[in-house]
PDB file of N, CA and C in Angstrom:
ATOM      1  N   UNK A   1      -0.253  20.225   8.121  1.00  0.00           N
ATOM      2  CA  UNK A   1      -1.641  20.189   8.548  1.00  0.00           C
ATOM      3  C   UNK A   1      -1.716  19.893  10.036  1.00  0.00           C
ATOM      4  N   UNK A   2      -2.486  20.480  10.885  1.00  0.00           N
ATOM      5  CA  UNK A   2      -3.114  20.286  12.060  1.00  0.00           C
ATOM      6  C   UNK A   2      -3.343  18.378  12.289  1.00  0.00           C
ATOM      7  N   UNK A   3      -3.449  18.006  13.210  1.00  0.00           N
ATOM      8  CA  UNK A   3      -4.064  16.791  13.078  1.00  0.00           C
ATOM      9  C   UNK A   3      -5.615  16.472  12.967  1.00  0.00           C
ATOM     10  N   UNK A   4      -5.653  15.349  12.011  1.00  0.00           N
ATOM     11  CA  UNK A   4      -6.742  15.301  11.832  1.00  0.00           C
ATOM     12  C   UNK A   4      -7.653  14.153  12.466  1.00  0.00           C
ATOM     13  N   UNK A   5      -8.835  13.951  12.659  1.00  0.00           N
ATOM     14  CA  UNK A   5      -9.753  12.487  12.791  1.00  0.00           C
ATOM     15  C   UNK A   5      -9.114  11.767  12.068  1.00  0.00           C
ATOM     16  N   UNK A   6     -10.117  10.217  12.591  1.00  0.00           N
ATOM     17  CA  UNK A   6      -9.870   9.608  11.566  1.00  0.00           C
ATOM     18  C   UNK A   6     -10.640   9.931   9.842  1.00  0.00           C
ATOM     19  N   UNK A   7     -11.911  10.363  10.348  1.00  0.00           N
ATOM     20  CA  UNK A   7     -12.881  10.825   8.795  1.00  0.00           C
ATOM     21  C   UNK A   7     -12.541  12.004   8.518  1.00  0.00           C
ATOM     22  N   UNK A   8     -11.634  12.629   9.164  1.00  0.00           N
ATOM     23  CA  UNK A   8     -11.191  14.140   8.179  1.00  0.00           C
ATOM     24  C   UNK A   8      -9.345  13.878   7.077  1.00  0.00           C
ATOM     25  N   UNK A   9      -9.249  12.664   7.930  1.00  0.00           N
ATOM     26  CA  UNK A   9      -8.104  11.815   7.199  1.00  0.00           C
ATOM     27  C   UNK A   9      -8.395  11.157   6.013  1.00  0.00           C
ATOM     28  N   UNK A  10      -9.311  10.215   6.267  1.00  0.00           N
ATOM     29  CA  UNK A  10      -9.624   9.484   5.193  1.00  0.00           C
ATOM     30  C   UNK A  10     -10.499  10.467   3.749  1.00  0.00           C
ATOM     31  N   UNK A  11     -11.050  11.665   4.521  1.00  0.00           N
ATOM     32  CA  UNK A  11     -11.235  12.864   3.232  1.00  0.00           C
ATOM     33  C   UNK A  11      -9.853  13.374   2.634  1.00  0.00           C
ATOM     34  N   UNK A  12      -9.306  13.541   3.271  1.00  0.00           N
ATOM     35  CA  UNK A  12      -7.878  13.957   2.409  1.00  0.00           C
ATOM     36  C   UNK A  12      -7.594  13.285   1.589  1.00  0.00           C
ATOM     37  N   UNK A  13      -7.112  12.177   2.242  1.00  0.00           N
ATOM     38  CA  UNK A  13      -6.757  10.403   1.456  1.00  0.00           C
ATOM     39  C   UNK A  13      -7.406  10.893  -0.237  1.00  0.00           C
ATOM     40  N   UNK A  14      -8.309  10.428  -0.130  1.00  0.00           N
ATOM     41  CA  UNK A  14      -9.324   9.957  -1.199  1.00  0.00           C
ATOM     42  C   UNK A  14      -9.593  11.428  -1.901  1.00  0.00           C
ATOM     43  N   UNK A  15      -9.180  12.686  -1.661  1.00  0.00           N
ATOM     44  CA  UNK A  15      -9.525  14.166  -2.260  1.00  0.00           C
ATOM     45  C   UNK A  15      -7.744  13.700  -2.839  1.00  0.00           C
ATOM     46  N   UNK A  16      -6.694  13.362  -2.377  1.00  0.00           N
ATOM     47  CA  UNK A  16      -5.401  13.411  -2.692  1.00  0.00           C
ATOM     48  C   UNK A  16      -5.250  12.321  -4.237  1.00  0.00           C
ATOM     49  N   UNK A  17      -4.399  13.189  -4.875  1.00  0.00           N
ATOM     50  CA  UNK A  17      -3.901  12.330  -6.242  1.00  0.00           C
ATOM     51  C   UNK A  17      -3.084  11.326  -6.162  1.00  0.00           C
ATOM     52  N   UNK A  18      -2.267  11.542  -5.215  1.00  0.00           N
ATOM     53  CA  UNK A  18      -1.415  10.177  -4.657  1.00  0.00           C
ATOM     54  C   UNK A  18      -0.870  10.401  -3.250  1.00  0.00           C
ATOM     55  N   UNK A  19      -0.494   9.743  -1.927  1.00  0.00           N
ATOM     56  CA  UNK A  19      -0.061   9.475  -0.615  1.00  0.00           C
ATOM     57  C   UNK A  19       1.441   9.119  -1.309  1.00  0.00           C
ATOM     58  N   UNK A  20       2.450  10.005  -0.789  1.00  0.00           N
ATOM     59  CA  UNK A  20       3.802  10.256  -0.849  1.00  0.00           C
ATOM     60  C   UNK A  20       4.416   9.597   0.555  1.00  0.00           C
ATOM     61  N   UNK A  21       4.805   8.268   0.660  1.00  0.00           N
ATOM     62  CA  UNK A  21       4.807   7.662   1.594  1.00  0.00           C
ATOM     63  C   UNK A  21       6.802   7.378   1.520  1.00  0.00           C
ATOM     64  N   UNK A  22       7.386   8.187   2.526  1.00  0.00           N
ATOM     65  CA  UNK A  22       8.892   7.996   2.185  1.00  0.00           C
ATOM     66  C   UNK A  22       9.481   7.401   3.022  1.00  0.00           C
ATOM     67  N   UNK A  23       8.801   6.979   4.014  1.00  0.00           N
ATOM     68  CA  UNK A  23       9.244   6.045   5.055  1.00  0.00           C
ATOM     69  C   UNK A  23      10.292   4.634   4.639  1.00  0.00           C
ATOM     70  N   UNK A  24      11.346   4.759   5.592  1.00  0.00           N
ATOM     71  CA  UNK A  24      11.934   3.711   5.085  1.00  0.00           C
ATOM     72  C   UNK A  24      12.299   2.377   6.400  1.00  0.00           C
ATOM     73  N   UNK A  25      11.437   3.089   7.607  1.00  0.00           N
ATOM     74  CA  UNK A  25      11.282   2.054   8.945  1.00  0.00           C
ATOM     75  C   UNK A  25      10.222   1.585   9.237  1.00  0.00           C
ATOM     76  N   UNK A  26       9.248   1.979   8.277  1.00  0.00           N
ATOM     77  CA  UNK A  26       7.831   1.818   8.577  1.00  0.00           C
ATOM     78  C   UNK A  26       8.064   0.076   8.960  1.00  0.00           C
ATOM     79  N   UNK A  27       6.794  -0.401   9.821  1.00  0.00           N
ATOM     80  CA  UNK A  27       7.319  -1.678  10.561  1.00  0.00           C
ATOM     81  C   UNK A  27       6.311  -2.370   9.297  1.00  0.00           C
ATOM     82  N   UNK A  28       4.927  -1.754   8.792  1.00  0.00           N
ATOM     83  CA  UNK A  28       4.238  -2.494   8.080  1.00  0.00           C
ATOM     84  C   UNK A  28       3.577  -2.041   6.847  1.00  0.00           C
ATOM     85  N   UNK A  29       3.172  -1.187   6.709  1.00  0.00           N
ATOM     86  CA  UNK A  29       2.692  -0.057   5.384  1.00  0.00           C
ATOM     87  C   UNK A  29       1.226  -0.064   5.587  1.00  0.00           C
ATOM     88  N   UNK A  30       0.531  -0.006   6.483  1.00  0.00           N
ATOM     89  CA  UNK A  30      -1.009   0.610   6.220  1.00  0.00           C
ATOM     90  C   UNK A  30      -1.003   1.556   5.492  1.00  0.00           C
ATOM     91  N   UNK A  31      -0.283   2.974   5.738  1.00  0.00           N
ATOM     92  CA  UNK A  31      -0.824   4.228   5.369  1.00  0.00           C
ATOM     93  C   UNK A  31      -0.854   3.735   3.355  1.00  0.00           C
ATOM     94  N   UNK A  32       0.425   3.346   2.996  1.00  0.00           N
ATOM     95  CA  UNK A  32       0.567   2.832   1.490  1.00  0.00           C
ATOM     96  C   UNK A  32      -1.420   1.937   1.514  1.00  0.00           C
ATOM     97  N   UNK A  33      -1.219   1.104   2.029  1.00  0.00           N
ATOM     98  CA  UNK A  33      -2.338  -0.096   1.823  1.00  0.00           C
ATOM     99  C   UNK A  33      -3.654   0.971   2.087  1.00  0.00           C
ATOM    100  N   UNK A  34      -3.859   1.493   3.247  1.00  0.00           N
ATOM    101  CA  UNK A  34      -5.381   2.497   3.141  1.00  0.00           C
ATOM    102  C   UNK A  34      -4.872   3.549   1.717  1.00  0.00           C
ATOM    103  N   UNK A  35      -4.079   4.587   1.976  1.00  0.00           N
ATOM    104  CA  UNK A  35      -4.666   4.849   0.396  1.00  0.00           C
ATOM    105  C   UNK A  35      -5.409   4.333  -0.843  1.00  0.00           C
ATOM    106  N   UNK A  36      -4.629   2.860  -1.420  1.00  0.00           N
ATOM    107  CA  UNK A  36      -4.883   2.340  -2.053  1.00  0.00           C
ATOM    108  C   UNK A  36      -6.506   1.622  -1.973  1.00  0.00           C
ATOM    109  N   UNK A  37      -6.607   1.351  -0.265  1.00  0.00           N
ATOM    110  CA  UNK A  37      -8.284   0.939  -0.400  1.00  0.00           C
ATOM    111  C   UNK A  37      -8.982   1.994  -0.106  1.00  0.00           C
ATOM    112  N   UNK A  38      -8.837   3.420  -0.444  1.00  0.00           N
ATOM    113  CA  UNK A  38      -9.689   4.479  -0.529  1.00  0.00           C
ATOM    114  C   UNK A  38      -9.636   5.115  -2.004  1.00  0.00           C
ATOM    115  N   UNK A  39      -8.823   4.286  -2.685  1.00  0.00           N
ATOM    116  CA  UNK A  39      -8.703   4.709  -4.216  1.00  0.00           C
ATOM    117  C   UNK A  39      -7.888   5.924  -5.121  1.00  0.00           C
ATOM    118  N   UNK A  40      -6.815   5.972  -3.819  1.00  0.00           N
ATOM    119  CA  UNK A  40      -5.448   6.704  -3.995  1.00  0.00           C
ATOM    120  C   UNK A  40      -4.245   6.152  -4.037  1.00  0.00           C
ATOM    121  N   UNK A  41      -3.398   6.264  -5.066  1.00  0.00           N
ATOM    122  CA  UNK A  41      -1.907   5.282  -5.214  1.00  0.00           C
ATOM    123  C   UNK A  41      -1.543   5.877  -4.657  1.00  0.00           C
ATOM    124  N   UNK A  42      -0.194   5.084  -3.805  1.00  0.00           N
ATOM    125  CA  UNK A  42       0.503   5.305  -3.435  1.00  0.00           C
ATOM    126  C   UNK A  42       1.730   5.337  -3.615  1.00  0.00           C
ATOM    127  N   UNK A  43       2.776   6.310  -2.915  1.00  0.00           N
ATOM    128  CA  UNK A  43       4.193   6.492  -3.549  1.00  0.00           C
ATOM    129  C   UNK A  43       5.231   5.471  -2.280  1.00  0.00           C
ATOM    130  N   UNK A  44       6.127   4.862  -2.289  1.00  0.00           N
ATOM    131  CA  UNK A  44       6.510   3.556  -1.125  1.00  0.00           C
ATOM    132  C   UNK A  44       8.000   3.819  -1.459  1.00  0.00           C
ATOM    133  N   UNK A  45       8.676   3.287  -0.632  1.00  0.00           N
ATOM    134  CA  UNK A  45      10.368   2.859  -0.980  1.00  0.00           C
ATOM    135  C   UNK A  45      10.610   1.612  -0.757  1.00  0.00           C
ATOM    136  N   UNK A  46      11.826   1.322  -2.250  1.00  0.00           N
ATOM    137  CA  UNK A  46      12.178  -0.083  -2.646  1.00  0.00           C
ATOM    138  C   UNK A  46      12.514  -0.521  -1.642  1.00  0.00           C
ATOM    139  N   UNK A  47      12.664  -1.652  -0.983  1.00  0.00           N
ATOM    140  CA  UNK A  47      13.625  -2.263  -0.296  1.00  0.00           C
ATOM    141  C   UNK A  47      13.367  -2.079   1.196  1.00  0.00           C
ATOM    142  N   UNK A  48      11.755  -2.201   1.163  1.00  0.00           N
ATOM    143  CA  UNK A  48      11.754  -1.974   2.697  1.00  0.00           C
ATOM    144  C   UNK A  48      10.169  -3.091   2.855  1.00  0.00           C
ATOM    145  N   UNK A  49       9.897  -3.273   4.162  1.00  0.00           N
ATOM    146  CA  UNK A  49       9.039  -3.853   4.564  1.00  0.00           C
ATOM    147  C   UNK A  49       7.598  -3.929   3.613  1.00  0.00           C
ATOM    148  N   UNK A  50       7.606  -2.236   3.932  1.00  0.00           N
ATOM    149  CA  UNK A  50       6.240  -1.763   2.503  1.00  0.00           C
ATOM    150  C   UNK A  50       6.474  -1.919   1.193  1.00  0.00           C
ATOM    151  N   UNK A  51       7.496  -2.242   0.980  1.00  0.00           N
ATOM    152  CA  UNK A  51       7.676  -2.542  -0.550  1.00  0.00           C
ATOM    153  C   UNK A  51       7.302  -3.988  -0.514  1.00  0.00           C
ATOM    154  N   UNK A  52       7.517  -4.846   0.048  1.00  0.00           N
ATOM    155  CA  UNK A  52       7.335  -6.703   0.709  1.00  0.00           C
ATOM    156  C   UNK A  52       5.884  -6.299   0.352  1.00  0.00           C
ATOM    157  N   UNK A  53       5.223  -5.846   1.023  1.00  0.00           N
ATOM    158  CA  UNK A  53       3.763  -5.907   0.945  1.00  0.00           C
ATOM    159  C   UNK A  53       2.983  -5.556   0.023  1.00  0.00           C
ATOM    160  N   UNK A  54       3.137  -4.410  -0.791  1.00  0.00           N
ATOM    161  CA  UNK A  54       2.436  -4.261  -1.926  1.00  0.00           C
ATOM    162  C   UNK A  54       3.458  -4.708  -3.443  1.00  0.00           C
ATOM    163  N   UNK A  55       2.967  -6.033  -3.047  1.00  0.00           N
ATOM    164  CA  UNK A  55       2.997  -6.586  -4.872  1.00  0.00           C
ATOM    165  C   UNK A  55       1.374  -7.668  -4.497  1.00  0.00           C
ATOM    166  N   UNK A  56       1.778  -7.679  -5.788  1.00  0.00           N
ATOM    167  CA  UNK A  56       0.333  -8.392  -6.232  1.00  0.00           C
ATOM    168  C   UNK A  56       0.857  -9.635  -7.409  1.00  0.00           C
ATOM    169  N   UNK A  57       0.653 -10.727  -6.831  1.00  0.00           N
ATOM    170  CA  UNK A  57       1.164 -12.381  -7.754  1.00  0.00           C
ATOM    171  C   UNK A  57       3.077 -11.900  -7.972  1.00  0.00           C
ATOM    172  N   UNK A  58       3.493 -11.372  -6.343  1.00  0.00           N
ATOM    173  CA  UNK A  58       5.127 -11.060  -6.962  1.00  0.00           C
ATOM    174  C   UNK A  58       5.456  -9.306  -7.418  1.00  0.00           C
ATOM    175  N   UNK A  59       4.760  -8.525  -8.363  1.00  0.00           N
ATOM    176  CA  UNK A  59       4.313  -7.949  -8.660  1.00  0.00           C
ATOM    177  C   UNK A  59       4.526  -6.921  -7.973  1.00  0.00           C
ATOM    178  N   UNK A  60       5.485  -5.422  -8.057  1.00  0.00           N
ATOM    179  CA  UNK A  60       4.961  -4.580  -7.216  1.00  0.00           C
ATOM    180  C   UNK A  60       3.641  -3.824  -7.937  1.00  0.00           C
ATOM    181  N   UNK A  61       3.107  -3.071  -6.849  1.00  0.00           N
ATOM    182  CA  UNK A  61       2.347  -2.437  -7.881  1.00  0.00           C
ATOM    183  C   UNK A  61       2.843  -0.828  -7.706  1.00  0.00           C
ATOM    184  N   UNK A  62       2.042   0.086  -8.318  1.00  0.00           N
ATOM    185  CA  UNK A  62       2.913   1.139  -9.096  1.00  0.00           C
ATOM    186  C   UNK A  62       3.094   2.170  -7.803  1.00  0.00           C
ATOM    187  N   UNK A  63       4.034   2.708  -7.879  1.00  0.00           N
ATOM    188  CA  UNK A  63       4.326   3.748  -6.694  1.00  0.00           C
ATOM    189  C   UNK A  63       5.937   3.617  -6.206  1.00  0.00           C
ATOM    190  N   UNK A  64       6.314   1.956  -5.818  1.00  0.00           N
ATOM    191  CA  UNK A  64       7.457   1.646  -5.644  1.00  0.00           C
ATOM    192  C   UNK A  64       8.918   2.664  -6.324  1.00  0.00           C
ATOM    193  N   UNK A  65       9.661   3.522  -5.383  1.00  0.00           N
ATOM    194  CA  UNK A  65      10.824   4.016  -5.713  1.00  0.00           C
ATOM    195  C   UNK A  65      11.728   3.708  -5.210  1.00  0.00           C
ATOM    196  N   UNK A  66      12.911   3.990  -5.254  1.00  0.00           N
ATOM    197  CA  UNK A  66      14.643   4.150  -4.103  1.00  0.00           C
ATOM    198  C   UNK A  66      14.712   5.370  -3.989  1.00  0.00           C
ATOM    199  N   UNK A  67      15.707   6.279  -3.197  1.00  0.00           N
ATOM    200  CA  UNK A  67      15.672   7.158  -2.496  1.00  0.00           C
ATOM    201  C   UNK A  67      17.139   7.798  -3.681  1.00  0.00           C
ATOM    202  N   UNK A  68      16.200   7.749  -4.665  1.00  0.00           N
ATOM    203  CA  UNK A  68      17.167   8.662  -5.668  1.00  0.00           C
ATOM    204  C   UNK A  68      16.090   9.774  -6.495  1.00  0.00           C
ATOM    205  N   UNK A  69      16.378  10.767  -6.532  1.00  0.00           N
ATOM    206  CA  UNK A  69      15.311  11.238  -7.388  1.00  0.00           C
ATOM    207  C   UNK A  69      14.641  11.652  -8.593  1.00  0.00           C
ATOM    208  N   UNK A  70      15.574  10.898  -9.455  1.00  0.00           N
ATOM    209  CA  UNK A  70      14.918  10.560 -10.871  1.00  0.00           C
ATOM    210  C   UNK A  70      14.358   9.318 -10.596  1.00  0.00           C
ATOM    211  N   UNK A  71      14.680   8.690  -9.697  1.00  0.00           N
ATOM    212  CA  UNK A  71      13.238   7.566  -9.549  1.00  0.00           C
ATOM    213  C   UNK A  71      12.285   7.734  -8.988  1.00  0.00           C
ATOM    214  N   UNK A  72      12.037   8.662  -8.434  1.00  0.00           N
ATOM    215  CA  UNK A  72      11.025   8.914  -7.436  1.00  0.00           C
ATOM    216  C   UNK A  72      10.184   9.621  -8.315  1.00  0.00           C
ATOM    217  N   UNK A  73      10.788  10.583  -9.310  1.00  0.00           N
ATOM    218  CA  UNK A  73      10.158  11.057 -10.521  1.00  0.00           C
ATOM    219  C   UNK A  73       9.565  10.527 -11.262  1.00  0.00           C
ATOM    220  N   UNK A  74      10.368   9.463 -11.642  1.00  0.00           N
ATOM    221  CA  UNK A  74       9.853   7.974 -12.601  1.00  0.00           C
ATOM    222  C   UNK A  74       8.103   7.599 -11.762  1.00  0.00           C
ATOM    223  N   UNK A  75       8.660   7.175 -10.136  1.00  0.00           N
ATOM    224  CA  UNK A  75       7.750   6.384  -9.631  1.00  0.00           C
ATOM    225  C   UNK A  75       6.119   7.660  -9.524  1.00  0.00           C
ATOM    226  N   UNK A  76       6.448   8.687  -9.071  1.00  0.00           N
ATOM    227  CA  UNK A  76       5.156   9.469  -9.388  1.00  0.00           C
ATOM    228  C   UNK A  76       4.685  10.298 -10.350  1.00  0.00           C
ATOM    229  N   UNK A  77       5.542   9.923 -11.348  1.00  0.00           N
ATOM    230  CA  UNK A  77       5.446   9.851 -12.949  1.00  0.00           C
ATOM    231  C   UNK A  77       3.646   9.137 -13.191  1.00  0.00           C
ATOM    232  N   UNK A  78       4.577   7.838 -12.785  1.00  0.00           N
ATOM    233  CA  UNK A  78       3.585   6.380 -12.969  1.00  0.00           C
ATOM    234  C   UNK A  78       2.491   6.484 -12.063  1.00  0.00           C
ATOM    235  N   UNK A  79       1.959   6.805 -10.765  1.00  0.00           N
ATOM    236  CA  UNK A  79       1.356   6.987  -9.971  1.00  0.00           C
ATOM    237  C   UNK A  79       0.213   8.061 -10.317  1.00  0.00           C
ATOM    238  N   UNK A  80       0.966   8.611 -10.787  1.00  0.00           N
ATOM    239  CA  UNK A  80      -0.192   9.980 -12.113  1.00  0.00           C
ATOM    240  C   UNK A  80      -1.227   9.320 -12.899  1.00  0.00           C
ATOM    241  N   UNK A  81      -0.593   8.590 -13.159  1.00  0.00           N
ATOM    242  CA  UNK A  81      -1.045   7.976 -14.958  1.00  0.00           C
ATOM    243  C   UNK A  81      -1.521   6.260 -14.602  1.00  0.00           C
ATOM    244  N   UNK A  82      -2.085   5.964 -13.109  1.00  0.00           N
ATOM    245  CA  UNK A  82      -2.947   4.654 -12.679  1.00  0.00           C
ATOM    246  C   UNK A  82      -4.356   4.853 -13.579  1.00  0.00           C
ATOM    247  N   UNK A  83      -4.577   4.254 -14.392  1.00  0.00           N
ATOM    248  CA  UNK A  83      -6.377   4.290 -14.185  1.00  0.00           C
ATOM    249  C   UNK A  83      -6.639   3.582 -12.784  1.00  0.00           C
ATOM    250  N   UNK A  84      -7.928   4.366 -13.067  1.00  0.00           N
ATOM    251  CA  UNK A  84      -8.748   4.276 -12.082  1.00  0.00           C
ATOM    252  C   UNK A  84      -8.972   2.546 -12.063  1.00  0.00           C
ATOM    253  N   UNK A  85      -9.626   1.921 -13.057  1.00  0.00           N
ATOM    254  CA  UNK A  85      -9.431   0.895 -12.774  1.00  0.00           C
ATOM    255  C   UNK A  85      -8.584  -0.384 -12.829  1.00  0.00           C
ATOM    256  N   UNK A  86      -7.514   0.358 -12.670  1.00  0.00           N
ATOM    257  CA  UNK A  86      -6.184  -0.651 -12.257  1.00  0.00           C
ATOM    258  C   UNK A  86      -6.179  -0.280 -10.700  1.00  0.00           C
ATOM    259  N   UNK A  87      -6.456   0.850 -10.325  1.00  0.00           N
ATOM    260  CA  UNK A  87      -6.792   0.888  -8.747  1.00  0.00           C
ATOM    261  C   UNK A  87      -7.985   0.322  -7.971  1.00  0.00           C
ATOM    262  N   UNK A  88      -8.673   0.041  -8.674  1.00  0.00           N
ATOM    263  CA  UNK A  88      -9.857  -0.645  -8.109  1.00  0.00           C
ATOM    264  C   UNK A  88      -9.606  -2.033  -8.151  1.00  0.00           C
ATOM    265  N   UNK A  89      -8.603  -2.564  -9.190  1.00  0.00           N
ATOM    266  CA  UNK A  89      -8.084  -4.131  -9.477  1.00  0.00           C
ATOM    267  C   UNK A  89      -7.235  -4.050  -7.799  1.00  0.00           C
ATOM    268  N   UNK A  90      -6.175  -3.230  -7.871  1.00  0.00           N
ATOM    269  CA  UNK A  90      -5.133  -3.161  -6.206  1.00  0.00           C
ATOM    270  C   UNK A  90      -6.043  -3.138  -5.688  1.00  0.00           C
ATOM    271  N   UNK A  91      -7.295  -2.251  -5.063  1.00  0.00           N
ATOM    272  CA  UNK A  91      -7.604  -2.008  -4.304  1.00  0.00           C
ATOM    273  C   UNK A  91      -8.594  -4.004  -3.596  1.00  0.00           C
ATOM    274  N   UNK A  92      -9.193  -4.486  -4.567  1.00  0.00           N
ATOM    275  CA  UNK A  92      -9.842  -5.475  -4.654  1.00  0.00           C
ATOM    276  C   UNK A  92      -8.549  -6.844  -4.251  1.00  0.00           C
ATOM    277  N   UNK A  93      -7.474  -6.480  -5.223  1.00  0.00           N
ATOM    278  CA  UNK A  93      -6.325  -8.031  -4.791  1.00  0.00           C
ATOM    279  C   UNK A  93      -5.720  -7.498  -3.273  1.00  0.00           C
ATOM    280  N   UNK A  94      -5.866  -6.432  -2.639  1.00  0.00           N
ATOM    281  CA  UNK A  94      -5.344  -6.314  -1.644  1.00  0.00           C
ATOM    282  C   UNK A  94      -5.963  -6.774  -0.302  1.00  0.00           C
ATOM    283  N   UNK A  95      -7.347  -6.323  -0.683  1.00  0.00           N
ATOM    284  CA  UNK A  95      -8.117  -6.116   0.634  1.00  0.00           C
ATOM    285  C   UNK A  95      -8.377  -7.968   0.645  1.00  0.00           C
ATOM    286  N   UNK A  96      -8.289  -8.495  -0.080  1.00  0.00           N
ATOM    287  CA  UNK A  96      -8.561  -9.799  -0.355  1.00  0.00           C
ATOM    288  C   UNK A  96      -6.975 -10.502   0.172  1.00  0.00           C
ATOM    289  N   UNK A  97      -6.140 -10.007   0.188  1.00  0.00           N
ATOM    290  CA  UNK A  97      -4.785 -10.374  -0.015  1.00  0.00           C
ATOM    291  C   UNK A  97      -4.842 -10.269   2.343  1.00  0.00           C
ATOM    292  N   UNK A  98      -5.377  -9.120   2.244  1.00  0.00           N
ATOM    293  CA  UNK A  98      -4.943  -8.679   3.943  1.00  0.00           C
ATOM    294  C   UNK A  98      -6.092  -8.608   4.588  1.00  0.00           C
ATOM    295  N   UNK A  99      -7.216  -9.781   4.329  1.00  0.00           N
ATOM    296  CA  UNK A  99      -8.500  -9.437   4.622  1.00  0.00           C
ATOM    297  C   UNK A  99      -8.163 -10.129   6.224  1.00  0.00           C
ATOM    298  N   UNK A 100      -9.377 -10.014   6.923  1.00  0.00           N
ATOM    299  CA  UNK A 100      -9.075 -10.565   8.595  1.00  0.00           C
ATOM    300  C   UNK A 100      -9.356 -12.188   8.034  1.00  0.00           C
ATOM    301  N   UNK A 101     -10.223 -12.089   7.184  1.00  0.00           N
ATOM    302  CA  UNK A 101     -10.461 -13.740   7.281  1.00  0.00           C
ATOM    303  C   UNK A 101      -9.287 -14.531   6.760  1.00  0.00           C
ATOM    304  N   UNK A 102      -8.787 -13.919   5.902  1.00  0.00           N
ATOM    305  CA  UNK A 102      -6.996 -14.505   5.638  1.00  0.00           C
ATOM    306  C   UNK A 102      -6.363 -14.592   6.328  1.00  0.00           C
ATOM    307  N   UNK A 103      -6.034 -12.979   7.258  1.00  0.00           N
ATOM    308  CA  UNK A 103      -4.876 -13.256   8.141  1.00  0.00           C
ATOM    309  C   UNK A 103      -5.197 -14.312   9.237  1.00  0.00           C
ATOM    310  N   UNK A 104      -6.380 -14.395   9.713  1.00  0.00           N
ATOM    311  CA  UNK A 104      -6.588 -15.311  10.109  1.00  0.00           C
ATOM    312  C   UNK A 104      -6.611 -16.706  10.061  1.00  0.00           C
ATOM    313  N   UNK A 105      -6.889 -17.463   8.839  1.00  0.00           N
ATOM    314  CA  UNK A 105      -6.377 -18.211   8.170  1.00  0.00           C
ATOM    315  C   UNK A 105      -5.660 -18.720   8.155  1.00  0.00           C
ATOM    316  N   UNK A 106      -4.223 -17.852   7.630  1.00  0.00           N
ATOM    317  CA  UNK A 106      -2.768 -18.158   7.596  1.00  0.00           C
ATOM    318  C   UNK A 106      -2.311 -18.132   9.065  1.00  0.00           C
ATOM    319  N   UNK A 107      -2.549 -17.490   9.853  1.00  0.00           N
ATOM    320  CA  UNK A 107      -2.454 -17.447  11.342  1.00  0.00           C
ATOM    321  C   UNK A 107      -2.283 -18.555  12.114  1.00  0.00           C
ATOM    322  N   UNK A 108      -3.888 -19.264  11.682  1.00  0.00           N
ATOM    323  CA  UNK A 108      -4.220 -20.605  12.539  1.00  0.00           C
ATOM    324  C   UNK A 108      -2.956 -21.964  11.817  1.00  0.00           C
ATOM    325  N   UNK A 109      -2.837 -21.985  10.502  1.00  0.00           N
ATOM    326  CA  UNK A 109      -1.810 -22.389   9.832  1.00  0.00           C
ATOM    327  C   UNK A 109      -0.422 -22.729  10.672  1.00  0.00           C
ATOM    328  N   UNK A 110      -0.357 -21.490  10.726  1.00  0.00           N
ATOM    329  CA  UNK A 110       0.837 -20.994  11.599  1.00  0.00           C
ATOM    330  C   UNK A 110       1.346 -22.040  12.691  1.00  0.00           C
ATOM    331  N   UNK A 111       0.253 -21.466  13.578  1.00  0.00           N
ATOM    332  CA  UNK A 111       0.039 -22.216  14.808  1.00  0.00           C
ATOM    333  C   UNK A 111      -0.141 -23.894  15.175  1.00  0.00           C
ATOM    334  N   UNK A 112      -0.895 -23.819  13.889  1.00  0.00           N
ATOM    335  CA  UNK A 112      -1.235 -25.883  14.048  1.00  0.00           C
ATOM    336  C   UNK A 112       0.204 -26.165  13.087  1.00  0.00           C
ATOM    337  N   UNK A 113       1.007 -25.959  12.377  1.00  0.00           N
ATOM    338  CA  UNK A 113       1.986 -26.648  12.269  1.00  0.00           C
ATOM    339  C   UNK A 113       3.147 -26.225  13.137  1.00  0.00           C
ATOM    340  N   UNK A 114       3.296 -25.468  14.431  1.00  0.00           N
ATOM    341  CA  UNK A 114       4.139 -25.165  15.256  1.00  0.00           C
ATOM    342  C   UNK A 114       3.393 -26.289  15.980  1.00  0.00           C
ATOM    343  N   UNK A 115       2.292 -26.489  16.522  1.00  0.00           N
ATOM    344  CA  UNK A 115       1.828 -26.970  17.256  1.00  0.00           C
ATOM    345  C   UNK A 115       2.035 -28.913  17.130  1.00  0.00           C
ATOM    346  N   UNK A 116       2.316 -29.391  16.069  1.00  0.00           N
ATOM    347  CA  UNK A 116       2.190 -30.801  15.706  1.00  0.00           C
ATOM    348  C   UNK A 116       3.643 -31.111  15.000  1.00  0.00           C
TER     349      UNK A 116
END
């Protein structure tokens, strides 16, 4: 595809059945995390930064593969077959999980026990 906006992106996103995300340097996983808060699973690899980030209580949630491909089969097997509202549950523990008022939060945390 051509490049897109940001609102001709986020139409794809959300028109798409799942974001096939195979990155394995990604530094943090938005693209995984916006799918999911536009109400598209996402597909991630084990053992990397973005895999750290989407679990939920420990928890990955569904998409997680390794770079073999009967798992990757497995993993968008499973990514098929999300209800909808088990994505609206991710979509809700996440945005709550990486909200600004959290990171912020944990931030200031941060800082006042470096600080004392």
């Amino acid at each position: 595809l051509p490049n897109q906006n940001d609102e001709q992106l986020k139409v794809l996103i959300m028109e798409a059945s799942a974001l096939i995300y195979p990155s394995e340097i990604e530094g943090f996983g938005f693209p995984a995390l916006e799918a999911y808060q536009l109400g598209t699973p996402a597909l991630y690899v084990k053992g990397t930064s973005v895999d750290e980030i989407m679990k939920i209580n420990g928890k990955n949630v569904p998409g997680c593969f390794s770079l073999d491909l009967d798992d990757f089969s497995r993993a968008f097997n499973e990514v098929m077959c999300v209800p909808d509202d088990e994505v609206s549950i991710i979509q809700k523990e996440m945005y709550e999980k990486f909200s600004w008022r959290n990171t912020a939060t944990e931030t200031l945390a941060v800082y006042t026990k470096v600080l004392s």
